[in-house]
Protein backbone atom coordinates (compact mmCIF):
# COMPACT_ATOMS: atom_id res chain seq x y z
CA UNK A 1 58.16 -51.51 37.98
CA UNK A 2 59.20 -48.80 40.76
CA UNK A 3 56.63 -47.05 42.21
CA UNK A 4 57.90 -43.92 40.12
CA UNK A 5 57.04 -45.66 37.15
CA UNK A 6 53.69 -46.29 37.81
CA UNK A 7 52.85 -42.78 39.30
CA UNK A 8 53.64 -41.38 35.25
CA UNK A 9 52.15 -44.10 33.63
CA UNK A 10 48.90 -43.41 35.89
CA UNK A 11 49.49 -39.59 35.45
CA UNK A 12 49.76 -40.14 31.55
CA UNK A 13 47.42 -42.73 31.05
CA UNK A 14 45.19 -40.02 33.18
CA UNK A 15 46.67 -37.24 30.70
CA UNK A 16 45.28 -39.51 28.05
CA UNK A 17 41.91 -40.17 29.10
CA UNK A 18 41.42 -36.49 30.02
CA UNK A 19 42.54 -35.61 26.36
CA UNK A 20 40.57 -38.40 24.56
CA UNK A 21 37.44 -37.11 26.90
CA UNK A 22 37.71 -33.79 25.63
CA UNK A 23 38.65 -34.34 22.12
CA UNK A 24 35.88 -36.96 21.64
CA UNK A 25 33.08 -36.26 24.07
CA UNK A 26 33.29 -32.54 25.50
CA UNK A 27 34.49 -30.81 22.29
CA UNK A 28 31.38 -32.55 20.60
CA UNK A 29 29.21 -32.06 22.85
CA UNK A 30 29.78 -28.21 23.36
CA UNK A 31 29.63 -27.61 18.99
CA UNK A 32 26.38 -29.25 19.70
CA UNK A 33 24.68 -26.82 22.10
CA UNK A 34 26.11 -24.13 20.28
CA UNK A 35 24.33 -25.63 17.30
CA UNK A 36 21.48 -25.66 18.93
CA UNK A 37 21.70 -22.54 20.91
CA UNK A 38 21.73 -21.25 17.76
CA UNK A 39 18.71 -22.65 16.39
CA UNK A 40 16.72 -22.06 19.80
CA UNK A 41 17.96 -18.08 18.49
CA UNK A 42 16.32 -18.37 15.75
CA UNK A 43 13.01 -19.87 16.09
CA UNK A 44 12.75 -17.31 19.09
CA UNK A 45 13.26 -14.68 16.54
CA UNK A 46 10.82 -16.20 14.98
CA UNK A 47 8.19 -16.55 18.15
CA UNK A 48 8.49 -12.78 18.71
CA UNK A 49 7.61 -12.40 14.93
CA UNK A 50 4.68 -14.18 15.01
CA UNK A 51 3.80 -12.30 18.65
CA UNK A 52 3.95 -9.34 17.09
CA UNK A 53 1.85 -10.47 14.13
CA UNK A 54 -0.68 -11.83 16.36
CA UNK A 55 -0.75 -8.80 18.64
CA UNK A 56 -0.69 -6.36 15.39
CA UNK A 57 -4.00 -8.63 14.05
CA UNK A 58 -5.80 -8.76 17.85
CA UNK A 59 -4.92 -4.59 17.52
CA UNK A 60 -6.98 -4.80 13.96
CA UNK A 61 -9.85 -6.35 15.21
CA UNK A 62 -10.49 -4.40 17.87
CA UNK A 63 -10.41 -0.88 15.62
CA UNK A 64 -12.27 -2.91 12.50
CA UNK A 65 -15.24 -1.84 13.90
CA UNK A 66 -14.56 1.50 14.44
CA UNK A 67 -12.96 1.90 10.79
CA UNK A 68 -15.55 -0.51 8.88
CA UNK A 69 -18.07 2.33 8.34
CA UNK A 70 -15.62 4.61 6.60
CA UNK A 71 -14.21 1.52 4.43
CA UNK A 72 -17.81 0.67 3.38
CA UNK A 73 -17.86 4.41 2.94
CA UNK A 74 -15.25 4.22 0.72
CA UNK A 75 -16.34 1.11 -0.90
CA UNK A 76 -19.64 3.05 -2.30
CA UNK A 77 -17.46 5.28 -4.17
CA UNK A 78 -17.25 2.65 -6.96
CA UNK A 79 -19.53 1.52 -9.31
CA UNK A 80 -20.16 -2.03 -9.68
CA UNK A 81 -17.40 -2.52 -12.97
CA UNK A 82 -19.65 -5.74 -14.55
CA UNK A 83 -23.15 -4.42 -13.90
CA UNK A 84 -23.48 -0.43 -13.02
CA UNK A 85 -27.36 -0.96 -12.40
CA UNK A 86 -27.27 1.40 -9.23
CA UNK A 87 -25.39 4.19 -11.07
CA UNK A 88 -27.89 3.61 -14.28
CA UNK A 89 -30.56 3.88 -11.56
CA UNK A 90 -28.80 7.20 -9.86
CA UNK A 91 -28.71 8.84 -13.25
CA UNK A 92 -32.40 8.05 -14.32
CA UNK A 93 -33.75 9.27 -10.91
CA UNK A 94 -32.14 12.34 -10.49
CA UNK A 95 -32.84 13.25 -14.02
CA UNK A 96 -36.34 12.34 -13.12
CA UNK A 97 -36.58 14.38 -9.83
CA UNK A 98 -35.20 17.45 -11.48
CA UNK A 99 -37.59 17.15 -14.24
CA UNK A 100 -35.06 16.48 -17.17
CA UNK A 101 -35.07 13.79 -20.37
CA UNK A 102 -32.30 11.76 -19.98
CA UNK A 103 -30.39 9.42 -22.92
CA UNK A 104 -27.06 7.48 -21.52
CA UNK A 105 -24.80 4.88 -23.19
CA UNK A 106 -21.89 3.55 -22.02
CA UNK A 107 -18.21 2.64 -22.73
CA UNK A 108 -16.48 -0.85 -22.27
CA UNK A 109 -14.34 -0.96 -18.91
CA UNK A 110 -11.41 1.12 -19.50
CA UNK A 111 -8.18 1.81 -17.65
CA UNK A 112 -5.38 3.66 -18.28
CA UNK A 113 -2.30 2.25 -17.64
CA UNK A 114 -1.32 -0.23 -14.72
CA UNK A 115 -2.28 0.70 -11.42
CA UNK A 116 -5.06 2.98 -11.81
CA UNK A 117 -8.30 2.48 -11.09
CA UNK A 118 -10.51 0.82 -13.94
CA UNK A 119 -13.52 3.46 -14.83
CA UNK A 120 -16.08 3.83 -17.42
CA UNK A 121 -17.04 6.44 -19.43
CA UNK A 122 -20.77 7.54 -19.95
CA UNK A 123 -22.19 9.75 -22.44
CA UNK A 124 -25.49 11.27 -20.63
CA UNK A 125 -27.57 13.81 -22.87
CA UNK A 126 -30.66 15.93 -21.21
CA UNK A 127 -32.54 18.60 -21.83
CA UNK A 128 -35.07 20.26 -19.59
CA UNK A 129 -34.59 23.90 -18.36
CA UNK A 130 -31.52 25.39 -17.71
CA UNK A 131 -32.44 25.92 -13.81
CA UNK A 132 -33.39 21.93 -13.94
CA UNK A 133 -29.91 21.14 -15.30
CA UNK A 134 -28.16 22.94 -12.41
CA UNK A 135 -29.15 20.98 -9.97
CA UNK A 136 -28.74 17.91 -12.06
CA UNK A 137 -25.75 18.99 -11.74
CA UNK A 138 -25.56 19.11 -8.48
CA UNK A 139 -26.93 16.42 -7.60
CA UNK A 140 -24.22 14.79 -9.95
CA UNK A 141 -21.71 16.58 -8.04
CA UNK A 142 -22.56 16.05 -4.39
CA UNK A 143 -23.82 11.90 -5.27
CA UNK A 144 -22.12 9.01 -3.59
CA UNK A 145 -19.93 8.12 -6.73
CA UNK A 146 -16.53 8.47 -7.97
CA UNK A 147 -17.17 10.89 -10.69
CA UNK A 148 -14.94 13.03 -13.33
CA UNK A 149 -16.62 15.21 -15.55
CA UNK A 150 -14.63 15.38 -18.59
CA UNK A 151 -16.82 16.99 -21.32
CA UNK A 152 -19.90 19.26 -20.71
CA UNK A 153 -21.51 20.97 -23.75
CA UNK A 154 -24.73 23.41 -23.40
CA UNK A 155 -27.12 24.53 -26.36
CA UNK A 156 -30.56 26.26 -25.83
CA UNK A 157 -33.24 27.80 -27.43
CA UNK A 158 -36.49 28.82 -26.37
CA UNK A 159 -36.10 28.11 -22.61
CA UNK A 160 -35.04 24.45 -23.35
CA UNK A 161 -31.08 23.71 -22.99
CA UNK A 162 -29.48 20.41 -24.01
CA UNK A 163 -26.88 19.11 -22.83
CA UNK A 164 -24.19 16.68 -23.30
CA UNK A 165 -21.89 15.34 -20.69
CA UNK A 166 -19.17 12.49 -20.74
CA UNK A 167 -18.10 11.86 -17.55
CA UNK A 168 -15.52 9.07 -16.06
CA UNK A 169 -16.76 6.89 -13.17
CA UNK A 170 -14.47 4.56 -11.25
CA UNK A 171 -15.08 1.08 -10.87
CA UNK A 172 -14.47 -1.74 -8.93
């Protein structure tokens, strides 16, 4: 073999092992990082997600206090839907202080369509005088509760009014 020979059979078999290097080994290798690249995209996506989360949560907590008066605030607005002892308790009191007879019943939990806010309905009836019933009213009006007067008849005679009210208070 002439030295001419061997230079293109080294330069070829070179040629070769160049080509089977990429082909087998670099192409590989570089669908591989890009693979992965692609993952390590991802689950940084991912990271800042749960960063933000975190930071959003850590942002929470330190304004929970600040809001947690107002939410318990809030909260008291609603009557307690299975046992409405406190509201029962309101009523009788207030009828009490402003020197009124009181008679109450009650509805089964009721709510209107999906989405609203389940309520009940009482049926109050009082009679005392008609200065007395004002500021029941009042009271009524200005109390703690979630309250929606939706009936309110007055009768008197004689210095004595009666009165019947059905009213809708929200529950939770």
């Amino acid at each position: 073999m002439k030295s001419r020979d061997k230079i293109v059979l080294l330069i070829s078999v070179i040629f070769l092992s160049v080509v089977v290097l990429i082909v087998f080994l670099i192409i590989p290798l570089f669908s591989e990082i890009e693979k992965y690249s692609g993952e390590i995209i991802v689950e940084k996506g991912k990271f800042i997600d749960l960063d933000a989360k975190v930071s959003n949560l850590e942002n929470f907590e330190a304004i929970k206090s600040q809001i947690k008066p107002n939410i318990d605030k809030a909260d008291s607005l609603f009557i307690n839907k299975d046992l409405p002892l406190d509201f029962i308790n309101f009523l009788e009191k207030t009828s009490r202080d402003c020197q009124l007879s009181i008679s109450m019943s009650s509805s089964p939990l009721n709510s209107l369509q999906s989405g609203t806010w389940p309520f009940l309905i009482f049926q109050i009836r009082n009679s005392g005088s008609f200065p007395n019933f004002l500021k029941f009213l009042e009271k009524i009006e200005n109390s703690n509760y979630l309250i929606k007067i939706q009936t309110l008849g007055i009768s008197g005679s004689g210095g004595v009014v009666t009165s019947d009210i059905s009213m809708k208070v929200f529950a939770k």
